[in-house]
Protein backbone atom coordinates (compact mmCIF):
# COMPACT_ATOMS: atom_id res chain seq x y z
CA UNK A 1 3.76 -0.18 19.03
CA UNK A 2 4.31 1.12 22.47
CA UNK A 3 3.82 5.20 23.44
CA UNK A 4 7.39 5.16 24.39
CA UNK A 5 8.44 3.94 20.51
CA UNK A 6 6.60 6.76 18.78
CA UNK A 7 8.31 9.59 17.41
CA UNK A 8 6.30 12.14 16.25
CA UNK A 9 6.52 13.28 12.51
CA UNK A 10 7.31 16.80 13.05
CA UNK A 11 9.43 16.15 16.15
CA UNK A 12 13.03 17.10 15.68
CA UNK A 13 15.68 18.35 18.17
CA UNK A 14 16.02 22.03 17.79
CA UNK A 15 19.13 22.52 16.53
CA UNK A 16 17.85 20.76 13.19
CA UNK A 17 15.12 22.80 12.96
CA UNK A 18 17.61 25.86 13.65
CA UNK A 19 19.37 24.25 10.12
CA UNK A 20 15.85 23.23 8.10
CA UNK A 21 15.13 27.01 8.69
CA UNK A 22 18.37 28.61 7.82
CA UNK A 23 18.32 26.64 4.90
CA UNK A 24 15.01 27.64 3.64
CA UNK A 25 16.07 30.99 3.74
CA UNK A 26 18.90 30.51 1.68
CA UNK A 27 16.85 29.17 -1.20
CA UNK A 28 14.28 32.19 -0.38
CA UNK A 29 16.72 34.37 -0.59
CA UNK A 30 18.24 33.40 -4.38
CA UNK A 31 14.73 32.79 -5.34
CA UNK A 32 13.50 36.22 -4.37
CA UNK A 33 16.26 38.18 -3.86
CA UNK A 34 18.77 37.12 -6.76
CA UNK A 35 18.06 39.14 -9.51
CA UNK A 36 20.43 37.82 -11.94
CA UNK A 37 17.28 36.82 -14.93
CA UNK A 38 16.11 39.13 -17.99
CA UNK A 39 19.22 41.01 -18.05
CA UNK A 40 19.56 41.44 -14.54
CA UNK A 41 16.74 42.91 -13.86
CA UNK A 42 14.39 40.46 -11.82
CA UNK A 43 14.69 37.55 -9.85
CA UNK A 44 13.14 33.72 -10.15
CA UNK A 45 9.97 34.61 -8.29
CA UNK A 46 9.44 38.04 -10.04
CA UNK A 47 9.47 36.98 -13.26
CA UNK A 48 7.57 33.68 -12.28
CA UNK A 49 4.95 35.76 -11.20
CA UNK A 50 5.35 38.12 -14.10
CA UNK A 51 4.29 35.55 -16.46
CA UNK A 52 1.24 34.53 -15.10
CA UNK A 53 -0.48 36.63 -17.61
CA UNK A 54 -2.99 36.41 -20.80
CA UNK A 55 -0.07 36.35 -23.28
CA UNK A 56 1.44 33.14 -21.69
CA UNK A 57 -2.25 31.55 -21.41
CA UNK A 58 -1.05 30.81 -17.41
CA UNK A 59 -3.37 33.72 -15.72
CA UNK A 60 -4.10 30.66 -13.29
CA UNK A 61 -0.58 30.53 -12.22
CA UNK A 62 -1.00 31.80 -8.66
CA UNK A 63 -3.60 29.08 -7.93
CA UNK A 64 -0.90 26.56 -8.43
CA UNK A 65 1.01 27.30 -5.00
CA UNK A 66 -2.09 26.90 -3.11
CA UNK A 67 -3.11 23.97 -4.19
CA UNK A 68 0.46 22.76 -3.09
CA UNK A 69 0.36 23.97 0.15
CA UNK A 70 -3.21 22.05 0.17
CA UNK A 71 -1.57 18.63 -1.29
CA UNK A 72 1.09 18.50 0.89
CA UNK A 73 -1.27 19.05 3.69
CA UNK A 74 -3.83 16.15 2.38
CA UNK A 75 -0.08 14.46 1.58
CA UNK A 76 0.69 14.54 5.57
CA UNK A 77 -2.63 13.97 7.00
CA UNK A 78 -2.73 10.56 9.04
CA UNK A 79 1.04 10.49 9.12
CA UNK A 80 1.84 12.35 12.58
CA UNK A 81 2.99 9.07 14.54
CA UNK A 82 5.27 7.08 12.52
CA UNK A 83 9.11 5.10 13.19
CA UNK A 84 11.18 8.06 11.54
CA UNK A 85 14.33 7.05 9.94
CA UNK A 86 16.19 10.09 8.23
CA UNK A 87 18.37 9.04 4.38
CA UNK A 88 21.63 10.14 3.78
CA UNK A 89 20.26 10.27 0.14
CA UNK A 90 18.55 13.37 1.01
CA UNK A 91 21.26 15.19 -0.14
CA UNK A 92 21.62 14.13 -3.56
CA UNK A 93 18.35 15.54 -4.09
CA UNK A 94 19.68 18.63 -2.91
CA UNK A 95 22.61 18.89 -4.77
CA UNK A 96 20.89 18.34 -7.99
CA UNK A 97 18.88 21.74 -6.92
CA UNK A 98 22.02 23.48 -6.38
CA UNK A 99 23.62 22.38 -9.66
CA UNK A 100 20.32 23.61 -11.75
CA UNK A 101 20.59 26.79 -9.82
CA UNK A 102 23.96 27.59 -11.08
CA UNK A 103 23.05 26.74 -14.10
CA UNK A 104 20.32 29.03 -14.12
CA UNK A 105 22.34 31.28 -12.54
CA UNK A 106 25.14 30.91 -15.75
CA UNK A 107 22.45 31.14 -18.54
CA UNK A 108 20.15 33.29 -16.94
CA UNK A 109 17.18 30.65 -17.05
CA UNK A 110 14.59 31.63 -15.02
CA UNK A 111 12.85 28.66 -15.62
CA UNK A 112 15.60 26.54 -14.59
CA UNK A 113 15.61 28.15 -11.39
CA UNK A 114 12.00 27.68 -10.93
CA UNK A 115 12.38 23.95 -12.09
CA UNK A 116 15.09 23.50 -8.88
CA UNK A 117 12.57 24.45 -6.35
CA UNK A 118 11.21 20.92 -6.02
CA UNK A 119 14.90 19.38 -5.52
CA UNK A 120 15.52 21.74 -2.69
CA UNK A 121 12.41 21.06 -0.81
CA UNK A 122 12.61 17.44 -0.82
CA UNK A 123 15.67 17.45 -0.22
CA UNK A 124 15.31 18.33 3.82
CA UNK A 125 12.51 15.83 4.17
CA UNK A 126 14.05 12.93 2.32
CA UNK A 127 17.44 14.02 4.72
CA UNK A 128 15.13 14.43 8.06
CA UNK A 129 11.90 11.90 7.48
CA UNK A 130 13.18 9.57 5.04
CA UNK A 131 11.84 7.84 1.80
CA UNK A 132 8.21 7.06 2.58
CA UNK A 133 8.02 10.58 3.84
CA UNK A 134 9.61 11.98 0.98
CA UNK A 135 7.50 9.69 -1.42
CA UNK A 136 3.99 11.18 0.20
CA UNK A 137 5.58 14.75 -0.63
CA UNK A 138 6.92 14.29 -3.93
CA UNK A 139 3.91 15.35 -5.89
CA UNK A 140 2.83 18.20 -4.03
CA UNK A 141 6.07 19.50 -4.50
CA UNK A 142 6.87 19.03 -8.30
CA UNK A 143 3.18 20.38 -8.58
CA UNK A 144 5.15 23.56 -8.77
CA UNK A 145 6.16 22.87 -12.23
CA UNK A 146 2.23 23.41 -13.77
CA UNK A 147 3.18 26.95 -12.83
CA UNK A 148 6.52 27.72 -15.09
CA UNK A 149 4.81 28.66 -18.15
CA UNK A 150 6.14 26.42 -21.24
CA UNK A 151 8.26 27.98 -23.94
CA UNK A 152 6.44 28.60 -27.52
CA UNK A 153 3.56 27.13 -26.26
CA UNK A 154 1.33 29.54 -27.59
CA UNK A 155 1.47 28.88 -30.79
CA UNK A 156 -0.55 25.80 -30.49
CA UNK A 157 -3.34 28.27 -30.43
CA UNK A 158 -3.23 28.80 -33.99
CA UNK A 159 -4.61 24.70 -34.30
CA UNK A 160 -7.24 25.25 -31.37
CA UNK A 161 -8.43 28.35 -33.41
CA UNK A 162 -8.91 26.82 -36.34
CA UNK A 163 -9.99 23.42 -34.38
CA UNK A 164 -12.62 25.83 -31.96
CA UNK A 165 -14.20 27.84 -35.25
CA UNK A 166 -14.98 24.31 -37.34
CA UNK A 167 -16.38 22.72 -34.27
CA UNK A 168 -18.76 26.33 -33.25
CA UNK A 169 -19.79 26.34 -36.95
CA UNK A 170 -20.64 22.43 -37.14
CA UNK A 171 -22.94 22.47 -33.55
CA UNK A 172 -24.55 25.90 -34.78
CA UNK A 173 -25.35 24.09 -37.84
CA UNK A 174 -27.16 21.64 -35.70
CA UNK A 175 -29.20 24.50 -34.30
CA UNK A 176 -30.45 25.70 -37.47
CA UNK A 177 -28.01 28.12 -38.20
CA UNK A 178 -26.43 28.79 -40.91
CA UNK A 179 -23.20 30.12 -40.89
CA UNK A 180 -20.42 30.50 -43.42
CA UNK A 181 -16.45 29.87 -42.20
CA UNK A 182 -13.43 31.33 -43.47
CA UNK A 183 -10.10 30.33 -41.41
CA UNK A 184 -11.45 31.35 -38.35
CA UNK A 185 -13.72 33.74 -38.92
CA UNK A 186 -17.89 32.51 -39.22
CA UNK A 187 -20.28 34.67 -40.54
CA UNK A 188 -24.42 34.66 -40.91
CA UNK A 189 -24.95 33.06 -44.12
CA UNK A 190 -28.37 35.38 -43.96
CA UNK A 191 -26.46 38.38 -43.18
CA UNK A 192 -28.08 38.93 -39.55
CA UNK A 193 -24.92 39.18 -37.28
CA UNK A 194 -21.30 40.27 -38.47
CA UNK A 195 -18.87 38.11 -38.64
CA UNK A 196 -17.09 36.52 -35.54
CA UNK A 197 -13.35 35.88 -35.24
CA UNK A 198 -12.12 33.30 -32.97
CA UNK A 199 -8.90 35.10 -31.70
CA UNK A 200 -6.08 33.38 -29.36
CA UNK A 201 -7.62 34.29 -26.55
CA UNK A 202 -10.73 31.87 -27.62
CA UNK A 203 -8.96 29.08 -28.58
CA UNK A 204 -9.35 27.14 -25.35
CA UNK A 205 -6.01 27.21 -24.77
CA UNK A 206 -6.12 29.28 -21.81
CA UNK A 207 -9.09 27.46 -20.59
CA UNK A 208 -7.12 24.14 -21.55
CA UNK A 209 -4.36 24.95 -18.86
CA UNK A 210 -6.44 26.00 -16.49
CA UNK A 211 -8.45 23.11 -16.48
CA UNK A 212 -5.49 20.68 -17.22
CA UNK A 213 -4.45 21.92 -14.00
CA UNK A 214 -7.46 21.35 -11.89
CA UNK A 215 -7.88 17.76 -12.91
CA UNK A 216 -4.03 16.87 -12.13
CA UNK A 217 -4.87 17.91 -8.76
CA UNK A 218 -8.37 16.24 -9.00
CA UNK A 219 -6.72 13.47 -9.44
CA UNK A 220 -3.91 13.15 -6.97
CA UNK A 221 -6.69 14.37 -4.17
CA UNK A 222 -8.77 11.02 -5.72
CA UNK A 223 -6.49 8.46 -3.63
CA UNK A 224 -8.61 6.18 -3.77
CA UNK A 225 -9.10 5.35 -7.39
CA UNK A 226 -6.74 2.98 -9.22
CA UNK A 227 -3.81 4.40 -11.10
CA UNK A 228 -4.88 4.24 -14.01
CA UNK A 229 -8.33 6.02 -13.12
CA UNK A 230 -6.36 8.25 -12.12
CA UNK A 231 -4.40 8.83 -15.31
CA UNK A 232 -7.73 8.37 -16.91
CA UNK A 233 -8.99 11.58 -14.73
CA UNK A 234 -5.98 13.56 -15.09
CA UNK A 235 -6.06 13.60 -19.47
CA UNK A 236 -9.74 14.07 -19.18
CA UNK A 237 -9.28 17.85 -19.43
CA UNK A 238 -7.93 17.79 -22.63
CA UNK A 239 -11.25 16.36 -24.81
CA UNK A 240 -13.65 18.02 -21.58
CA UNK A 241 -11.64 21.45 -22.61
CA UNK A 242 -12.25 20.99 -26.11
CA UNK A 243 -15.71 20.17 -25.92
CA UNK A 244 -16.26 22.68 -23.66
CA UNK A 245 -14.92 25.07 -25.40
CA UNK A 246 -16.63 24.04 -28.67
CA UNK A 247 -20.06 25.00 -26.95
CA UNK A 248 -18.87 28.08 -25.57
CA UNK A 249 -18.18 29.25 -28.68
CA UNK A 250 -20.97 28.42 -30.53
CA UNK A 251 -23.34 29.92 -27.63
CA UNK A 252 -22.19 33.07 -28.93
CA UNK A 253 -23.65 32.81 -32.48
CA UNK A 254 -26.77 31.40 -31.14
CA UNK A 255 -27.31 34.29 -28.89
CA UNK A 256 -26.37 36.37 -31.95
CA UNK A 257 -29.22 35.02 -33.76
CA UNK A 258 -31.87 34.49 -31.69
CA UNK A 259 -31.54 36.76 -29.20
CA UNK A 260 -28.99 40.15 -29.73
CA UNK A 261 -26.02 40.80 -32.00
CA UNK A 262 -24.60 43.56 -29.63
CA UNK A 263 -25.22 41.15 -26.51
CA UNK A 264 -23.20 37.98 -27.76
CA UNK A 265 -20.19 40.25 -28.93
CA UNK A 266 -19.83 42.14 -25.73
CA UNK A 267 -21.45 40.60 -22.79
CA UNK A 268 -21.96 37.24 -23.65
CA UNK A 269 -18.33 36.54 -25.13
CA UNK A 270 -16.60 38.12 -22.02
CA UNK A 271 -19.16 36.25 -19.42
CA UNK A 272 -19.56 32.88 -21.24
CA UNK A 273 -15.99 31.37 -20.06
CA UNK A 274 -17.06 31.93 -16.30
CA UNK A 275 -20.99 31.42 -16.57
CA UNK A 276 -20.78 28.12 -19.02
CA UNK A 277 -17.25 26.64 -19.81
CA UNK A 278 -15.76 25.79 -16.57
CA UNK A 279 -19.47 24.87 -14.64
CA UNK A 280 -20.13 22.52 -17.60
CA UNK A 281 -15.94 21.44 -17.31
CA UNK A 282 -16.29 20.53 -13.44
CA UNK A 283 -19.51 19.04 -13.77
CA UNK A 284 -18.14 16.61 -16.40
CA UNK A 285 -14.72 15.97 -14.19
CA UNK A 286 -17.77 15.47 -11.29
CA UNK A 287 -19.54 12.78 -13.68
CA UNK A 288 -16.39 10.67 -14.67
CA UNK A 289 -15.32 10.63 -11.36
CA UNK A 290 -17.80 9.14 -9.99
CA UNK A 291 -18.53 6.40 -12.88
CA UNK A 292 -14.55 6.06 -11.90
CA UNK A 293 -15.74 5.83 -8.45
CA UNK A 294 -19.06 4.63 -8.55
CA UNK A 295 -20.19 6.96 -5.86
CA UNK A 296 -20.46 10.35 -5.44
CA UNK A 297 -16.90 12.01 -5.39
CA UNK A 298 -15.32 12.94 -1.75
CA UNK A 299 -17.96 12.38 -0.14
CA UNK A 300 -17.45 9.65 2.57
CA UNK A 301 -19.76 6.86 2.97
CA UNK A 302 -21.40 6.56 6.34
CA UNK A 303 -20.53 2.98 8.01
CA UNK A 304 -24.08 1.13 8.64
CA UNK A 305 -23.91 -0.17 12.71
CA UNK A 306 -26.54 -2.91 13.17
CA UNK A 307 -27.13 -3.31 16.77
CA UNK A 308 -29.16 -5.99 18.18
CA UNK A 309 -31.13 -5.16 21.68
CA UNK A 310 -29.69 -7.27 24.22
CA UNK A 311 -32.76 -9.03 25.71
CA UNK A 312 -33.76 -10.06 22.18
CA UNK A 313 -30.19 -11.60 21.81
CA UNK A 314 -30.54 -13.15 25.01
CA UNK A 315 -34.30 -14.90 23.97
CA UNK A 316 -32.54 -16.25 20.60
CA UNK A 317 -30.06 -17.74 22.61
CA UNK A 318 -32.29 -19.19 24.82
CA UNK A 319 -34.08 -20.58 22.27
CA UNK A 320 -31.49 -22.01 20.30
CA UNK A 321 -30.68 -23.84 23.71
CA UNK A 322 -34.18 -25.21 23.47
């Protein structure tokens, strides 16, 4: 392709960048600034941010529009010469985002509103860069929706409780402890330790979302796995989370009973998800990646250049003259 036939991919005249900015501030300014959710009293944004807390099990919420902006750089990266060739089909996309806003807007559905985000912001570059562009963005963009927390979805806990308190009183039976369960509650058969319950916030579930979130992007960052490694890496948090979790638990009773009662209740339990569960969690995302991969992950192989000294090429050819 010649110099004079490249385009670069963020070249535009500046008139259209004059419209791609006005734009953006448009949907900034009903995301933000439209306060027409929870009885008029916040806007799309607020209350997105809002509920990023421990009752919605999404306290990793504000992680999620980092590791967009970080996708949709990896996305781009290598792509800033290309033919560009702008769709009319652009729009669509971004009429669809205006349609769930008003819908939003008429039911007063935050989430709806956060769920058009995506739809407006491909919209522009499916318009502008066209579909291979737009194709390269996609995912980064409807990331965003790992960050609208689900509806009712905490009451799944109740299972992951009950799921969490047989699997800690089955591995502390493997490490010579007996322990007695009731719902989810597990006692010291002996009597050493009080009883334990396994409330919502250790069900995993929190630690399920948060780590369901990290692989997804694990696994869209892995580009050069297979798709259905991929897919493979992606579901992996939901057993790693569970097993995980299953540990973590059941390091509390066996610090209760071999080493301190007041220890494992207090420090222990509100430590453990940070010093054990997601180190052991990575570490086994780490180890299926790379039997995925067969190599160590994101790390890039160094190419091997076998160079031959020039007068000892020259006496081989000579000789093979001979």
């Amino acid at each position: 392709m010649k110099a004079t036939e490249k385009k670069l991919l963020l070249y535009l005249p500046l008139s259209h960048w004059i419209c791609i900015g006005i734009y953006l501030l448009l949907v900034f300014i009903f995301s933000n600034n439209y306060h027409g959710f929870v009885e008029g009293r916040v806007s799309a944004i607020g209350w997105l941010a809002s509920s990023w807390n421990p009752q919605t099990d999404y306290e990793h919420g504000w992680l999620i529009p980092l590791l967009c902006i970080y996708m949709l750089i990896h996305a781009l990266k290598g792509s800033a010469v290309q033919q560009i060739k702008g769709s009319m089909h652009g729009l669509w996309s971004i009429v669809l985002g205006a349609f769930l806003c008003v819908v939003a807007a008429r039911t007063q559905q935050p989430r709806i509103a956060v769920a058009a985000l995506p739809f407006l912001l491909i919209g522009p570059v499916w318009y502008y860069w066209g579909w291979h562009t737009m194709l390269k963005t996609a995912f980064p963009f409807f990331f965003l929706w790992m960050s609208i927390p689900l509806p009712g979805f905490q009451h799944a806990t109740v299972g992951m409780q009950i799921l969490s308190a047989e699997a800690a009183h089955w591995i502390a039976g493997v490490c010579g402890i007996d322990t007695i369960i009731h719902g989810t509650s597990i006692a010291s058969a002996n009597g050493d330790w009080d009883s334990f319950n396994i409330a919502g916030g250790c069900s995993g579930m929190r630690s399920l979302m948060a780590l369901f979130m990290i692989s997804i992007a694990w696994a869209y960052l892995a580009d050069k796995l297979s798709l259905w490694k991929r897919v493979l890496l992606g579901l992996s948090a939901i057993p790693l989370s569970i097993i995980g979790n299953a540990f973590r638990v059941s390091s509390i009773f066996i610090c209760a009973e071999y080493i301190n009662p007041a220890f494992a209740g207090k420090t222990w339990h509100d430590w453990s998800g940070l010093l054990f569960f997601f180190p052991a969690s990575l570490l086994g995302l780490v180890v299926l990646h790379s039997i995925l991969a067969g190599e160590i992950p994101f790390l890039k192989k160094r190419k091997v250049v076998t160079r031959r000294n020039h007068t000892q090429a020259e006496n081989t050819e000579k000789g093979d003259a001979a």
